[in-house]
N, C-alpha and C. Protein backbone atom coordinates (compact mmCIF):
# COMPACT_ATOMS: atom_id res chain seq x y z
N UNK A 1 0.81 -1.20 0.00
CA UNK A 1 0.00 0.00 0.00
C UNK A 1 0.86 1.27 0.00
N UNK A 2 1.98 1.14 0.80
CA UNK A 2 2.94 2.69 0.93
C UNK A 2 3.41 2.71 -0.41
N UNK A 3 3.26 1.45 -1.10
CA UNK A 3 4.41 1.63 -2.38
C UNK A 3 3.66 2.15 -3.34
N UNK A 4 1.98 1.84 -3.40
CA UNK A 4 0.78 2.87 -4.51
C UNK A 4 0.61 4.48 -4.42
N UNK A 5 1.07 4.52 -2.83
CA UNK A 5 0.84 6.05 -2.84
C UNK A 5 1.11 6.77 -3.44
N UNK A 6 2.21 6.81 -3.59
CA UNK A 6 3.28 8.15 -5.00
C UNK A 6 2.78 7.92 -6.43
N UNK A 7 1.91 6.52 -6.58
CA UNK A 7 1.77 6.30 -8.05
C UNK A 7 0.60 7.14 -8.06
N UNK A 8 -0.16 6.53 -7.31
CA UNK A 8 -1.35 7.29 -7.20
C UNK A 8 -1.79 8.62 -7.41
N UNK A 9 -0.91 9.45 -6.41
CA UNK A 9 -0.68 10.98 -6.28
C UNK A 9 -0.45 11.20 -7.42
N UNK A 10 0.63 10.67 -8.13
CA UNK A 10 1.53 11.50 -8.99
C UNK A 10 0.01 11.50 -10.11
N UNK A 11 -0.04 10.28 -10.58
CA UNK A 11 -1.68 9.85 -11.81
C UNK A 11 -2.33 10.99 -11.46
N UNK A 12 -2.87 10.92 -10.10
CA UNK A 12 -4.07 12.31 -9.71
C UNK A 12 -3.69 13.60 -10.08
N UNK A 13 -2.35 13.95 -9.63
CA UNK A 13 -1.38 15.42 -10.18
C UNK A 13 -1.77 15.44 -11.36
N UNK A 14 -0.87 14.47 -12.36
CA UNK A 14 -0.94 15.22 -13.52
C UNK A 14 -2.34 15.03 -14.16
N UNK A 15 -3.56 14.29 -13.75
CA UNK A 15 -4.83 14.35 -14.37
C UNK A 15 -5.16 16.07 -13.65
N UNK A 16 -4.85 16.50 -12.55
CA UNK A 16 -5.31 17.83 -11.90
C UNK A 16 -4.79 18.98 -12.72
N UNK A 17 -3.48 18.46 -13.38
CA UNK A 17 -2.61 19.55 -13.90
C UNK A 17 -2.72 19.46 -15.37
N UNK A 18 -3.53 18.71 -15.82
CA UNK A 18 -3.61 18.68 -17.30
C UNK A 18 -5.33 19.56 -17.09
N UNK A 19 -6.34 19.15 -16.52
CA UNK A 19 -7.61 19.24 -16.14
C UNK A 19 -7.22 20.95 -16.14
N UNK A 20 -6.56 21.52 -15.46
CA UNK A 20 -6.58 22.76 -14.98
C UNK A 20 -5.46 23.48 -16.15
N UNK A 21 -4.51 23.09 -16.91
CA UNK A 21 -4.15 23.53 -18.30
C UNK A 21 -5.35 23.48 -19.07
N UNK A 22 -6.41 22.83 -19.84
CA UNK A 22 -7.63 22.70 -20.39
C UNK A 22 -8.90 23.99 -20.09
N UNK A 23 -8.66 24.16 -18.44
CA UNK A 23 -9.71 24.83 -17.85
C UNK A 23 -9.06 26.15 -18.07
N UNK A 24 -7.27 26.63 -18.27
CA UNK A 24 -7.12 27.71 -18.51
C UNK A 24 -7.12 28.25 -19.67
N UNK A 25 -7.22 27.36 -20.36
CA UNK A 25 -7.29 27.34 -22.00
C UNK A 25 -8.42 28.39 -22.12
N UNK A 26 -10.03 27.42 -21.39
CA UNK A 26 -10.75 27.89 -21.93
C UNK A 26 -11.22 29.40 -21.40
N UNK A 27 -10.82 29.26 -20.37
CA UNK A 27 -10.99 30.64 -19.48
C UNK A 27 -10.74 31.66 -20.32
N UNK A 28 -9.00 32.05 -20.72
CA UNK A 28 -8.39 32.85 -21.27
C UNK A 28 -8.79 32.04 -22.76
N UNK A 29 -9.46 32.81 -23.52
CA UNK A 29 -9.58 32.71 -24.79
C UNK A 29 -8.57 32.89 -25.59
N UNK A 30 -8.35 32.43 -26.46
CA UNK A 30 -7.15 32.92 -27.44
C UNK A 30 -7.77 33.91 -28.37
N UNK A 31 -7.04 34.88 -28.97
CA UNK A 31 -7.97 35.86 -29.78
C UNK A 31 -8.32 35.59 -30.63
N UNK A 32 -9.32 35.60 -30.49
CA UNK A 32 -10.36 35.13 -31.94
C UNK A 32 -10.37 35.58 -33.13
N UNK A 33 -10.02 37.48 -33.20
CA UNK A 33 -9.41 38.00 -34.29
C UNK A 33 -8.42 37.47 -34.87
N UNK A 34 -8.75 37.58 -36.24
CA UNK A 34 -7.65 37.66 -36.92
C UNK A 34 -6.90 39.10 -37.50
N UNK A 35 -5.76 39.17 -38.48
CA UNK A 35 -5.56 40.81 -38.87
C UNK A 35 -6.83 41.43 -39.60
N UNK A 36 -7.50 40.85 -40.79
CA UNK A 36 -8.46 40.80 -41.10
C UNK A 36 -9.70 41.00 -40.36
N UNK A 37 -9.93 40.35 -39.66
CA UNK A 37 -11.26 40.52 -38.92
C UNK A 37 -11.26 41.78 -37.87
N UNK A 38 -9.66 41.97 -37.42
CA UNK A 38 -9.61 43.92 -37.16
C UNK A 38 -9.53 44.48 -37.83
N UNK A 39 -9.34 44.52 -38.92
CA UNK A 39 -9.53 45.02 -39.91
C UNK A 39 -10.78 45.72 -39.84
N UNK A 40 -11.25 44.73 -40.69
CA UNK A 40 -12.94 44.88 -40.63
C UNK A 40 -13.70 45.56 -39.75
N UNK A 41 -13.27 45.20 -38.47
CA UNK A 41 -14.54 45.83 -37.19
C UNK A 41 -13.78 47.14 -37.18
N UNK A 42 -12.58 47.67 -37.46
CA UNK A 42 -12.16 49.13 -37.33
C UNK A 42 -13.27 49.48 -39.25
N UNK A 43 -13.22 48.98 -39.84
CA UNK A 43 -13.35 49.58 -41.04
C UNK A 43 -15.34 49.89 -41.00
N UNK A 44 -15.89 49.03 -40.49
CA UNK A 44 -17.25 49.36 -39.63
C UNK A 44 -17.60 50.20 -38.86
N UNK A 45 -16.60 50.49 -37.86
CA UNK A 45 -16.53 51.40 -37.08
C UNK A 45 -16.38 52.66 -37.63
N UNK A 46 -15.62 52.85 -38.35
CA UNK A 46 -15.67 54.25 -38.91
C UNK A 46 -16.65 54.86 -39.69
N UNK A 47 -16.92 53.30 -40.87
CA UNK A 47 -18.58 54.22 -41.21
C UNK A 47 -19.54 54.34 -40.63
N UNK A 48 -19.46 53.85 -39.25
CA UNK A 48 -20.57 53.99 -38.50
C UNK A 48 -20.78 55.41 -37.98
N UNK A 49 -19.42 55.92 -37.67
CA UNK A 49 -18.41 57.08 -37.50
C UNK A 49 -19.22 58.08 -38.27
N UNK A 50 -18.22 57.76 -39.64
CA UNK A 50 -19.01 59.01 -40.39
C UNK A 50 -20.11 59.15 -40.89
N UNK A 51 -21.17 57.97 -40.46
CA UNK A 51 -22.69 58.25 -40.96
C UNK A 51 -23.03 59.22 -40.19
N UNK A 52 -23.13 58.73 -38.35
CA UNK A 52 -23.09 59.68 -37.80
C UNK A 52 -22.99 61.28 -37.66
N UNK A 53 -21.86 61.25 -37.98
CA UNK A 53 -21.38 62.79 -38.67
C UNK A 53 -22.08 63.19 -39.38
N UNK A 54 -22.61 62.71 -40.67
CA UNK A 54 -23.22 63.14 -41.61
C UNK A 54 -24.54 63.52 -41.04
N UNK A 55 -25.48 61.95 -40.91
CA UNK A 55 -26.68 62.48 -40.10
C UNK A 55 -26.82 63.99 -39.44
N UNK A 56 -25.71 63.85 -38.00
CA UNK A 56 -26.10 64.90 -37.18
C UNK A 56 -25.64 66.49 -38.21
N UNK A 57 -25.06 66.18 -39.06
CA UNK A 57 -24.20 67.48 -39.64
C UNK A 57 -25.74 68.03 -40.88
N UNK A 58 -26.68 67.20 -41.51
CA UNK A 58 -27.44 67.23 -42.25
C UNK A 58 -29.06 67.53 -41.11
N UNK A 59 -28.63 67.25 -40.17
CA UNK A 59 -29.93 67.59 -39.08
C UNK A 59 -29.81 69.42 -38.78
N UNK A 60 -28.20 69.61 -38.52
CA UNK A 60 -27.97 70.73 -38.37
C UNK A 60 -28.62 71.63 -39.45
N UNK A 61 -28.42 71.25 -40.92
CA UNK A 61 -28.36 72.34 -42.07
C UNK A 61 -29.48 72.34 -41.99
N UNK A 62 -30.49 71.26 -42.28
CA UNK A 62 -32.46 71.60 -42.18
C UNK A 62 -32.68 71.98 -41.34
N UNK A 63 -32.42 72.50 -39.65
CA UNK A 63 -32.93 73.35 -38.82
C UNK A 63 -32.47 74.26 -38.48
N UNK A 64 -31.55 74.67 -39.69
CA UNK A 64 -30.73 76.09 -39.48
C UNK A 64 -31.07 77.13 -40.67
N UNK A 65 -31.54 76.43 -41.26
CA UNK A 65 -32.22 76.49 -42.60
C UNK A 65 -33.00 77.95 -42.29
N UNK A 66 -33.49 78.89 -43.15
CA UNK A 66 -34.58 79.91 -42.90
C UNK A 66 -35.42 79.62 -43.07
N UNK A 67 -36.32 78.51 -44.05
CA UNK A 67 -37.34 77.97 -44.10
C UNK A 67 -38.07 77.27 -43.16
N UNK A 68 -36.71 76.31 -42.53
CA UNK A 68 -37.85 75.74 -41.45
C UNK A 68 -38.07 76.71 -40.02
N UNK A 69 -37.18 77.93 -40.09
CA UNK A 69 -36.99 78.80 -39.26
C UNK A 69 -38.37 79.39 -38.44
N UNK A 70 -38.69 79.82 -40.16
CA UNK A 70 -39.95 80.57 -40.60
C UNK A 70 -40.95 79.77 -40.28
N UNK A 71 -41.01 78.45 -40.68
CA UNK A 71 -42.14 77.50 -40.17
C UNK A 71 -42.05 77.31 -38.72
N UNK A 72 -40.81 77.09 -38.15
CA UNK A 72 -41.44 76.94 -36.44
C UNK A 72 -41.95 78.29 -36.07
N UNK A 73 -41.48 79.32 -36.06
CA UNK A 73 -41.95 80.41 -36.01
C UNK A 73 -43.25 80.75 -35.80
N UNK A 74 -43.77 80.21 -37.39
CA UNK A 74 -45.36 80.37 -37.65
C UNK A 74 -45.87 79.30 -36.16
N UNK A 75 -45.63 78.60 -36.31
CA UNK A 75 -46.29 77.47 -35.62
C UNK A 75 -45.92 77.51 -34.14
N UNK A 76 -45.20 78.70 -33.48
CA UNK A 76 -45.20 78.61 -32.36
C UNK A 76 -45.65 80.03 -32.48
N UNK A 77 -45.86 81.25 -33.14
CA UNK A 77 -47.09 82.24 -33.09
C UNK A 77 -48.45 82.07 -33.22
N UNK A 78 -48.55 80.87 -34.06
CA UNK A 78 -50.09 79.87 -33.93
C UNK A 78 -50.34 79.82 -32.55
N UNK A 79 -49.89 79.18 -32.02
CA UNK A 79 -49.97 78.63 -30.85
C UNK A 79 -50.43 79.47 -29.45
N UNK A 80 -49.47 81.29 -29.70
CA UNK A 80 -49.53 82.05 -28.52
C UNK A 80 -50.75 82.41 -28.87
N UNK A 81 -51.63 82.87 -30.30
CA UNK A 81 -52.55 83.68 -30.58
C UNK A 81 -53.77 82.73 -30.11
């Protein structure tokens, strides 16, 4: 029996120490990106970027506009009369 012990242990170790290499594997992901695929999510990102820009920059010009000026205008002198 004294002479299984160390076999034993040692079997259990390295099943603990392989078990827990596996479990760090999955923990810590390896990066899933590739150069390409950062690529990509930066190249998304930016037109997401400059739609943005555009949108808010094209929201600006129609309510800076004199026309629609003139229309809120009307429609908030509607309103006091």
């Amino acid at each position: 029996m004294v002479g299984n012990e160390p076999n034993s242990t040692g079997g259990t170790m390295q099943r603990s120490l392989k078990l827990a290499s596996q479990l760090s594997r999955i923990i810590t992901v390896e990066p899933l990106l590739t150069h390409w695929g950062f690529a990509l999510q930066a190249a998304m990102a930016l037109i997401v970027i400059v739609l943005c820009t555009l949108t808010v920059a094209a929201l600006e010009i129609s309510l800076l506009s004199d026309e629609s000026l003139s229309a809120l205008e009307a429609v908030i002198t509607g309103i006091t009369k």
